[in-house]
C-alpha atoms as a PDB file:
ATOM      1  CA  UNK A   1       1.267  10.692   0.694  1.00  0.00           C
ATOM      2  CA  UNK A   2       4.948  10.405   1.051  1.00  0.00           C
ATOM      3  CA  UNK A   3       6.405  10.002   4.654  1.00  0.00           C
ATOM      4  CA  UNK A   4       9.852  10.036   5.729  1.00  0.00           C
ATOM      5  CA  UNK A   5      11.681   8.253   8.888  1.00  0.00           C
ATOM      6  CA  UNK A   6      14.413   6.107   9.802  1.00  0.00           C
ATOM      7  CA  UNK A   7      15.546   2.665   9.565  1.00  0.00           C
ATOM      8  CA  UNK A   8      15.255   1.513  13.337  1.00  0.00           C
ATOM      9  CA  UNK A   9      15.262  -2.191  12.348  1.00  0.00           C
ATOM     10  CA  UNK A  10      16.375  -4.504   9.245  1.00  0.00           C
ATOM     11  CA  UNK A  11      17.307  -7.998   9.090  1.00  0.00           C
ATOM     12  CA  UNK A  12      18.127  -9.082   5.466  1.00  0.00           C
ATOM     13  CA  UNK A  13      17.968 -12.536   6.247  1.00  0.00           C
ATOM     14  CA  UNK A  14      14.111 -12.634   6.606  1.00  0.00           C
ATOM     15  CA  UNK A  15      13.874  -9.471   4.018  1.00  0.00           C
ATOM     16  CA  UNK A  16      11.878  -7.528   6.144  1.00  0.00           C
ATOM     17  CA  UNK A  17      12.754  -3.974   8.443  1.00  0.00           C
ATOM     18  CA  UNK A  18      10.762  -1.105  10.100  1.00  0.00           C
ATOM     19  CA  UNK A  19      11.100   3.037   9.876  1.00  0.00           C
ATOM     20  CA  UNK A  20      10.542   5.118  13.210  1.00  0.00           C
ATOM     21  CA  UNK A  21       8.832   8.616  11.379  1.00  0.00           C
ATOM     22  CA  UNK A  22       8.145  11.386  13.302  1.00  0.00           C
ATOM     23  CA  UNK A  23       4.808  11.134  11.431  1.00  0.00           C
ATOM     24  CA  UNK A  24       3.515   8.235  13.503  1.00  0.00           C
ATOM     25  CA  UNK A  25       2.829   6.490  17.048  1.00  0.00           C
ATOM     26  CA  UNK A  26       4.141   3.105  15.688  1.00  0.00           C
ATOM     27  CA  UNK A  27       7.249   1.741  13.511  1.00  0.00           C
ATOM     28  CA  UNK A  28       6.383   0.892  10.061  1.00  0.00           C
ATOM     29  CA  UNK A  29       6.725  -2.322   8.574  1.00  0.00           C
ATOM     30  CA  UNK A  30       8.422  -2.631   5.142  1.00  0.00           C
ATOM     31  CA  UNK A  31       9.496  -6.196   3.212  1.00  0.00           C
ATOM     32  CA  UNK A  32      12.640  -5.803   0.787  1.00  0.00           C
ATOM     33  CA  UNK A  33      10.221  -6.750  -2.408  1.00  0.00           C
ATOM     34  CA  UNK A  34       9.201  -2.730  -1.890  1.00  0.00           C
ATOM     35  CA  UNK A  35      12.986  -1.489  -1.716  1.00  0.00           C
ATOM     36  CA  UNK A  36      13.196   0.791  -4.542  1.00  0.00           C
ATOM     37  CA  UNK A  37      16.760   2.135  -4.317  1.00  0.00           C
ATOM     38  CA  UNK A  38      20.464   0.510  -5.714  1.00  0.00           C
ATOM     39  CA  UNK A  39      21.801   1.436  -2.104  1.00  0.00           C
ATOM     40  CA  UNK A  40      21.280  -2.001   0.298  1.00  0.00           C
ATOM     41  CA  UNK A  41      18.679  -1.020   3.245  1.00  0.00           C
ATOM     42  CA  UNK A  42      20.418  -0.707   6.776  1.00  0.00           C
ATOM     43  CA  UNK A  43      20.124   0.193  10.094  1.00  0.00           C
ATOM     44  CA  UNK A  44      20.473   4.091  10.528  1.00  0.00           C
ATOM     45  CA  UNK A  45      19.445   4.885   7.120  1.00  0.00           C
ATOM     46  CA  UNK A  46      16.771   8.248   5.990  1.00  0.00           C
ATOM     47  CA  UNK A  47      13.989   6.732   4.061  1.00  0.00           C
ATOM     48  CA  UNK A  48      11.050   7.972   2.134  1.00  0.00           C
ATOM     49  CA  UNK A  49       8.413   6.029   1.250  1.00  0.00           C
ATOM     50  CA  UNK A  50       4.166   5.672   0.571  1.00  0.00           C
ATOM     51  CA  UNK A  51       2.351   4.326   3.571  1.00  0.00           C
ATOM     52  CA  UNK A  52      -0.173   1.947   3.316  1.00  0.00           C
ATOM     53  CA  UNK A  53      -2.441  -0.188   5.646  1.00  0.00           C
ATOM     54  CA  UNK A  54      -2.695  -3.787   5.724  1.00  0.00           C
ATOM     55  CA  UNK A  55      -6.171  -5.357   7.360  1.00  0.00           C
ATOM     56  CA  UNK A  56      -5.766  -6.141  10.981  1.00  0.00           C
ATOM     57  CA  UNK A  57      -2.343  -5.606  10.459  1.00  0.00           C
ATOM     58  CA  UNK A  58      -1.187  -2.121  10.357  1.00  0.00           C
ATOM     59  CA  UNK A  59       0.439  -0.118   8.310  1.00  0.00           C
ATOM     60  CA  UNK A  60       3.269  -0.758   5.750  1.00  0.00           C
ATOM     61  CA  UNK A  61       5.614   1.142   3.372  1.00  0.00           C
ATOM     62  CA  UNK A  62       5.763   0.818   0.381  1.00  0.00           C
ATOM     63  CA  UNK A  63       7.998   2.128  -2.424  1.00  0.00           C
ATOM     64  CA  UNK A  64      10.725   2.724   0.014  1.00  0.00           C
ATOM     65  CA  UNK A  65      13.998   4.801  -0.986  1.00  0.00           C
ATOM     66  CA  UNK A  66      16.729   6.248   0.788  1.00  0.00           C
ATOM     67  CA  UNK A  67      16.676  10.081   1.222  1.00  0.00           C
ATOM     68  CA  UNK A  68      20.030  12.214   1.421  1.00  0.00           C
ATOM     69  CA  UNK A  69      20.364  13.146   5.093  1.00  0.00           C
END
């Protein structure tokens, strides 16, 4: 099911981020290996992406894209 939210959080050194969505309680992860977009990931930035969940470790996105806003 797609989801959409927010880039609260990205650091590109480590390649990872997380999206605040209305949709949920807690921020999603996301690694850039799942980026799907020619636009760089930042801060700030309306996302859409598949949400998946990860053993003990919650859930992640996947197949992340930036949405116009």
């Amino acid at each position: 099911m797609k989801k959409s939210g927010t880039i609260v959080r990205f650091d590109l050194t480590r390649g990872f981020g997380f999206i605040r969505s209305p949709a949920s309680s807690a921020d999603t992860f996301f690694h850039l290996r799942d980026w799907r977009d020619a636009l760089a990931p930042r801060t700030g930035l309306d996302v859409a992406f598949d949400e998946i969940h990860v053993g003990g470790k919650g859930s992640r996105a996947i197949a992340v894209h930036a949405v116009a806003s």
